[in-house]
C-alpha atoms as a PDB file:
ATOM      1  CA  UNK A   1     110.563 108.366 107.289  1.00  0.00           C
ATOM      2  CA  UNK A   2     112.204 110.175 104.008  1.00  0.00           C
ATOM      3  CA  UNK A   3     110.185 111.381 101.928  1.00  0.00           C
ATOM      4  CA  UNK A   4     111.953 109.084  99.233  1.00  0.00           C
ATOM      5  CA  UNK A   5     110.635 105.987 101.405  1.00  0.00           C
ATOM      6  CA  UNK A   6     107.093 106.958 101.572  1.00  0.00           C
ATOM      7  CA  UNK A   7     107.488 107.424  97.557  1.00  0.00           C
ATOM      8  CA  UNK A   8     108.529 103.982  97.304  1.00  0.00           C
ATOM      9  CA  UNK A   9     105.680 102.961  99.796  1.00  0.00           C
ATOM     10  CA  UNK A  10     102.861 104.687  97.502  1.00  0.00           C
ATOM     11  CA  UNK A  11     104.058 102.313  94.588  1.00  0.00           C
ATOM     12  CA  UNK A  12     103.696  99.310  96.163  1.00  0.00           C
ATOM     13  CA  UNK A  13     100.237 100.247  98.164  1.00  0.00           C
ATOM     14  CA  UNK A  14      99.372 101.356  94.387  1.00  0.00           C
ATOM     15  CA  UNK A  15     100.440  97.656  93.392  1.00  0.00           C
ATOM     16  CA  UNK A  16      98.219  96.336  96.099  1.00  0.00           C
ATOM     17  CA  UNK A  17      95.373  98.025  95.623  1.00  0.00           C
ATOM     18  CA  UNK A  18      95.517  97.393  91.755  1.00  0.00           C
ATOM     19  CA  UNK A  19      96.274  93.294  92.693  1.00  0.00           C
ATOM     20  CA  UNK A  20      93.119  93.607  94.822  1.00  0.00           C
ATOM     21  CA  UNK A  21      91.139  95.346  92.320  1.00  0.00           C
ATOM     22  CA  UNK A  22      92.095  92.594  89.450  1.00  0.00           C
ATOM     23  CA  UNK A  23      91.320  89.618  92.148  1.00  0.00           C
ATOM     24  CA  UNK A  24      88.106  91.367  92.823  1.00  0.00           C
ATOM     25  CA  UNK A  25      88.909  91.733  96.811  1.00  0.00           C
ATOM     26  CA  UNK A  26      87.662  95.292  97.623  1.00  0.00           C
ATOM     27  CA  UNK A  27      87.886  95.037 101.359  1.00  0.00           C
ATOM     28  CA  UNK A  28      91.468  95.151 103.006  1.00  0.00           C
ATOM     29  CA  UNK A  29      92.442  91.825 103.989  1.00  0.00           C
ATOM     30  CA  UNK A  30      94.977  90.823 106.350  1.00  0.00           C
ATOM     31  CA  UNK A  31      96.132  87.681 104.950  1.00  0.00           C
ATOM     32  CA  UNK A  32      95.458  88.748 101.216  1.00  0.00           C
ATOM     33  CA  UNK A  33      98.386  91.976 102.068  1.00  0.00           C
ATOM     34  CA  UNK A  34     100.748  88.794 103.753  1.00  0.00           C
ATOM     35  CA  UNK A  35     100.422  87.345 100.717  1.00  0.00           C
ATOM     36  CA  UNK A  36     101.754  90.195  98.881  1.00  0.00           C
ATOM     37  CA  UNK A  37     104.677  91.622 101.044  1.00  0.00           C
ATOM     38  CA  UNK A  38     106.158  87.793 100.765  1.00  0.00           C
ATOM     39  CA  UNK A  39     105.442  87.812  96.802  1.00  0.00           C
ATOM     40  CA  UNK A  40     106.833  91.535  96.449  1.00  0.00           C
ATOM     41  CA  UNK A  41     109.505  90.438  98.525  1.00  0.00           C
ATOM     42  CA  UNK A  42     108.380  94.206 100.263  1.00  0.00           C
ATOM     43  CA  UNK A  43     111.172  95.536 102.590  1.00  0.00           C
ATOM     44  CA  UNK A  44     110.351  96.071 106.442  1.00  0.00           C
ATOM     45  CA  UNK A  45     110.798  99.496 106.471  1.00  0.00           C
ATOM     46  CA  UNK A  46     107.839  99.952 103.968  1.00  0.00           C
ATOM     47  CA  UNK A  47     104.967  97.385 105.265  1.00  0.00           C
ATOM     48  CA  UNK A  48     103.567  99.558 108.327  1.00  0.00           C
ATOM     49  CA  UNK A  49     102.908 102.304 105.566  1.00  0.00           C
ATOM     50  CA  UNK A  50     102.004 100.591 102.493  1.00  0.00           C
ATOM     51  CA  UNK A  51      99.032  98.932 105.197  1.00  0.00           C
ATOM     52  CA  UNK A  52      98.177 102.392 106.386  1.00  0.00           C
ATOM     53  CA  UNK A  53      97.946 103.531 102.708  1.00  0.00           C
ATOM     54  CA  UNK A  54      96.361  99.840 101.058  1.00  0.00           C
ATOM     55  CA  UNK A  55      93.824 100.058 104.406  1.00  0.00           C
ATOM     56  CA  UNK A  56      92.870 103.608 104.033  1.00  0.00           C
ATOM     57  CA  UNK A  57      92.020 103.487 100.848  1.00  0.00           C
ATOM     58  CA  UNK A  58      90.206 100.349 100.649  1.00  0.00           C
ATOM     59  CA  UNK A  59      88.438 101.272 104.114  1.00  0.00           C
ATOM     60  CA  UNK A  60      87.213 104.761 102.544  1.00  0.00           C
ATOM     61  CA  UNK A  61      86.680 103.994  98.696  1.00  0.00           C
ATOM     62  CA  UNK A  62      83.240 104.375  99.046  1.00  0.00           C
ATOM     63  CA  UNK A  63      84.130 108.481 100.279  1.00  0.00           C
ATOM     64  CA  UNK A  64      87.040 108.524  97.897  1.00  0.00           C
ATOM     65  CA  UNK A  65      84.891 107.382  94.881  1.00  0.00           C
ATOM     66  CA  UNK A  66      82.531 109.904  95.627  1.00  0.00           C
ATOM     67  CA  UNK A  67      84.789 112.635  95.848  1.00  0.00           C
ATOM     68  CA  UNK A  68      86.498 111.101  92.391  1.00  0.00           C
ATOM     69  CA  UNK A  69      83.244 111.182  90.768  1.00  0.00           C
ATOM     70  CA  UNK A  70      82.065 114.965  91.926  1.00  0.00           C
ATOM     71  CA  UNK A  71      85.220 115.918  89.759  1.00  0.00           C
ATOM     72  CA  UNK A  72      85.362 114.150  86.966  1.00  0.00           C
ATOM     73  CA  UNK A  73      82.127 115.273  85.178  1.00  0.00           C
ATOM     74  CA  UNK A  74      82.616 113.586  82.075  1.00  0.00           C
ATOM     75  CA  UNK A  75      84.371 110.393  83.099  1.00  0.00           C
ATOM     76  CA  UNK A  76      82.697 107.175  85.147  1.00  0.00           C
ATOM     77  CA  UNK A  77      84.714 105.890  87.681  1.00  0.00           C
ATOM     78  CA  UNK A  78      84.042 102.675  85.072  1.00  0.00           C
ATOM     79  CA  UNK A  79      85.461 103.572  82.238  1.00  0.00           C
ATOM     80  CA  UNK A  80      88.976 105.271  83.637  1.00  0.00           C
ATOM     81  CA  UNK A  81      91.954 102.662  83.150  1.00  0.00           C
ATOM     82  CA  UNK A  82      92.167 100.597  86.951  1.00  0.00           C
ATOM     83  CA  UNK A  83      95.669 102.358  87.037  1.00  0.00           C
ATOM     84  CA  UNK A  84      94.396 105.919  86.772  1.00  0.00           C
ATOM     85  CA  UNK A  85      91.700 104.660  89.163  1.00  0.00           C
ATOM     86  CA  UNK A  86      93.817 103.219  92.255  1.00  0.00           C
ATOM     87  CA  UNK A  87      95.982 105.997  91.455  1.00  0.00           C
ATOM     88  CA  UNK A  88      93.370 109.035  92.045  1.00  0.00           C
ATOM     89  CA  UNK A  89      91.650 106.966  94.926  1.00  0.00           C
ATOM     90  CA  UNK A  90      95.512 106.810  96.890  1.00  0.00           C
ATOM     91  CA  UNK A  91      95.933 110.154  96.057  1.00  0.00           C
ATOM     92  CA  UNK A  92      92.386 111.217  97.451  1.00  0.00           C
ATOM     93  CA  UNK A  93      92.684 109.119 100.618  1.00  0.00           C
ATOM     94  CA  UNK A  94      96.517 110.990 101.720  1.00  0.00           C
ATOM     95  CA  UNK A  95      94.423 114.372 100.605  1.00  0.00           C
ATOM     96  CA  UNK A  96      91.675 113.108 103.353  1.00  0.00           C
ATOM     97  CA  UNK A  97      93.805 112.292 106.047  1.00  0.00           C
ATOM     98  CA  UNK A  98      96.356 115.140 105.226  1.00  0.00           C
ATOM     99  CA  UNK A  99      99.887 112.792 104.560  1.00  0.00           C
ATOM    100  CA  UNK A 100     101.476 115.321 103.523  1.00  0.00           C
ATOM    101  CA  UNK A 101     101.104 118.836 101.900  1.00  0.00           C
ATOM    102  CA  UNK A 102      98.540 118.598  98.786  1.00  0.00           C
ATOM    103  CA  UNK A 103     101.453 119.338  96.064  1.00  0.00           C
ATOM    104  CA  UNK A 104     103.352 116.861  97.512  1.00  0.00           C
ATOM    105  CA  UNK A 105     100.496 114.303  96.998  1.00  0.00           C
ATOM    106  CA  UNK A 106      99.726 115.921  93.449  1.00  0.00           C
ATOM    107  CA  UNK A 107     103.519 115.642  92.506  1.00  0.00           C
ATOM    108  CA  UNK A 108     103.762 112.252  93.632  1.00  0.00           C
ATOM    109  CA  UNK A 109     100.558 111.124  91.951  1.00  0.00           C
ATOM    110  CA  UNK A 110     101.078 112.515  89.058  1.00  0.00           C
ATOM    111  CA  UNK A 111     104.356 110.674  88.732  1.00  0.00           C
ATOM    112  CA  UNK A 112     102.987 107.409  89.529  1.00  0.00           C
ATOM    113  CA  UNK A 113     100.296 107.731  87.372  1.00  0.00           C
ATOM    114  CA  UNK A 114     103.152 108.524  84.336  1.00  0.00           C
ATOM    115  CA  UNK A 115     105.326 105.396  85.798  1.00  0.00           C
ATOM    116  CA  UNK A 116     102.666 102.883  86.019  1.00  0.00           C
ATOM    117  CA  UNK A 117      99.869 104.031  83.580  1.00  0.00           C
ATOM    118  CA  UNK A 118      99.417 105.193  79.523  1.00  0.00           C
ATOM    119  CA  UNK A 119     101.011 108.687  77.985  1.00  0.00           C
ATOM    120  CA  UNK A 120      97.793 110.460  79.282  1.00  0.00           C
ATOM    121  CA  UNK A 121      97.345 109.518  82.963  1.00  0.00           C
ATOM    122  CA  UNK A 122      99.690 112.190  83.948  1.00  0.00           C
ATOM    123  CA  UNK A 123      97.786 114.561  82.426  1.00  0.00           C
ATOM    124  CA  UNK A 124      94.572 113.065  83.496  1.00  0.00           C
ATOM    125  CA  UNK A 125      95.286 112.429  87.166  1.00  0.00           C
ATOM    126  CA  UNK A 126      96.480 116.262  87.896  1.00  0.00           C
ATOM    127  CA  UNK A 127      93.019 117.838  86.349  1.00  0.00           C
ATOM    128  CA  UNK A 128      90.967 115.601  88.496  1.00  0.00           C
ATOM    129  CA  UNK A 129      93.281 115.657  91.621  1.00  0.00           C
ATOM    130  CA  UNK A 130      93.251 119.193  91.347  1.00  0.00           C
ATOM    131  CA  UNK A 131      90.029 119.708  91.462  1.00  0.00           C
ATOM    132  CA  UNK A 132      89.820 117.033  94.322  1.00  0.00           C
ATOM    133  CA  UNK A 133      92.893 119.117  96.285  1.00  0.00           C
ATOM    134  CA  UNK A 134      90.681 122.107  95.987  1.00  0.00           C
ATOM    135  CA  UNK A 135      87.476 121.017  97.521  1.00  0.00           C
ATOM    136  CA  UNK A 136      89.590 118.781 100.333  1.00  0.00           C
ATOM    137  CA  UNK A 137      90.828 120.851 103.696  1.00  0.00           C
ATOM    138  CA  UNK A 138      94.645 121.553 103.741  1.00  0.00           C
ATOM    139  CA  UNK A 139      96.259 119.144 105.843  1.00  0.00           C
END
């Protein structure tokens, strides 16, 4: 898959996982993600990943909180914007299972969080994923 696939496939599991977060449905449902690929109109090519992502993430946010938290000293997982949130938790689950290299999942992070969230998430995702990247194995 190119790498400018799996990009697109990080923004809509990002979508998903913020959609799941605002309907209050923090375990990965099958029917719930149906619902979701018809409404996004998703394209084939991208489901199978965007479910690996969405599932990962959902499956391990009790790790991937944890880890968030152990780096971000002065911030609760509470009180960061539910963009910057999904975005550091997708980011920390493809750190976990090694997706790629970790400044490609920085980069890409980092880029979603500037697309999708407020003139400081860019900013804000890197220190913290950074900090993440550096505690996590390299994959």
């Amino acid at each position: 898959m190119s790498t400018h696939t799996r990009t697109k496939s990080r923004e809509y599991a990002l979508q998903f996982l913020y959609q799941s977060e605002m309907e209050k449905l923090y375990l990965f449902s099958d029917s719930h993600f149906q619902g979701f690929v018809a409404n996004q109109q998703i394209p084939a090519i991208h489901i199978a990943e965007v479910r690996e992502i969405a599932r990962g993430t959902l499956e391990r946010t009790a790790e991937i909180d944890a880890l968030i938290q152990s780096a971000s000293a002065n911030w609760k997982l509470e009180r960061m914007s539910v963009i910057d949130r999904n975005v550091l938790r997708l980011a920390t689950f493809e750190l976990l299972i090694a997706a790629a290299p970790h400044r490609v999942v920085l980069n890409e992070a980092i880029e979603l969080a500037k697309k999708f969230g407020s003139a400081e998430s860019g900013r804000f995702v890197n220190g913290l994923l950074d900090r993440i990247a550096k505690s996590t194995p390299v994959g």
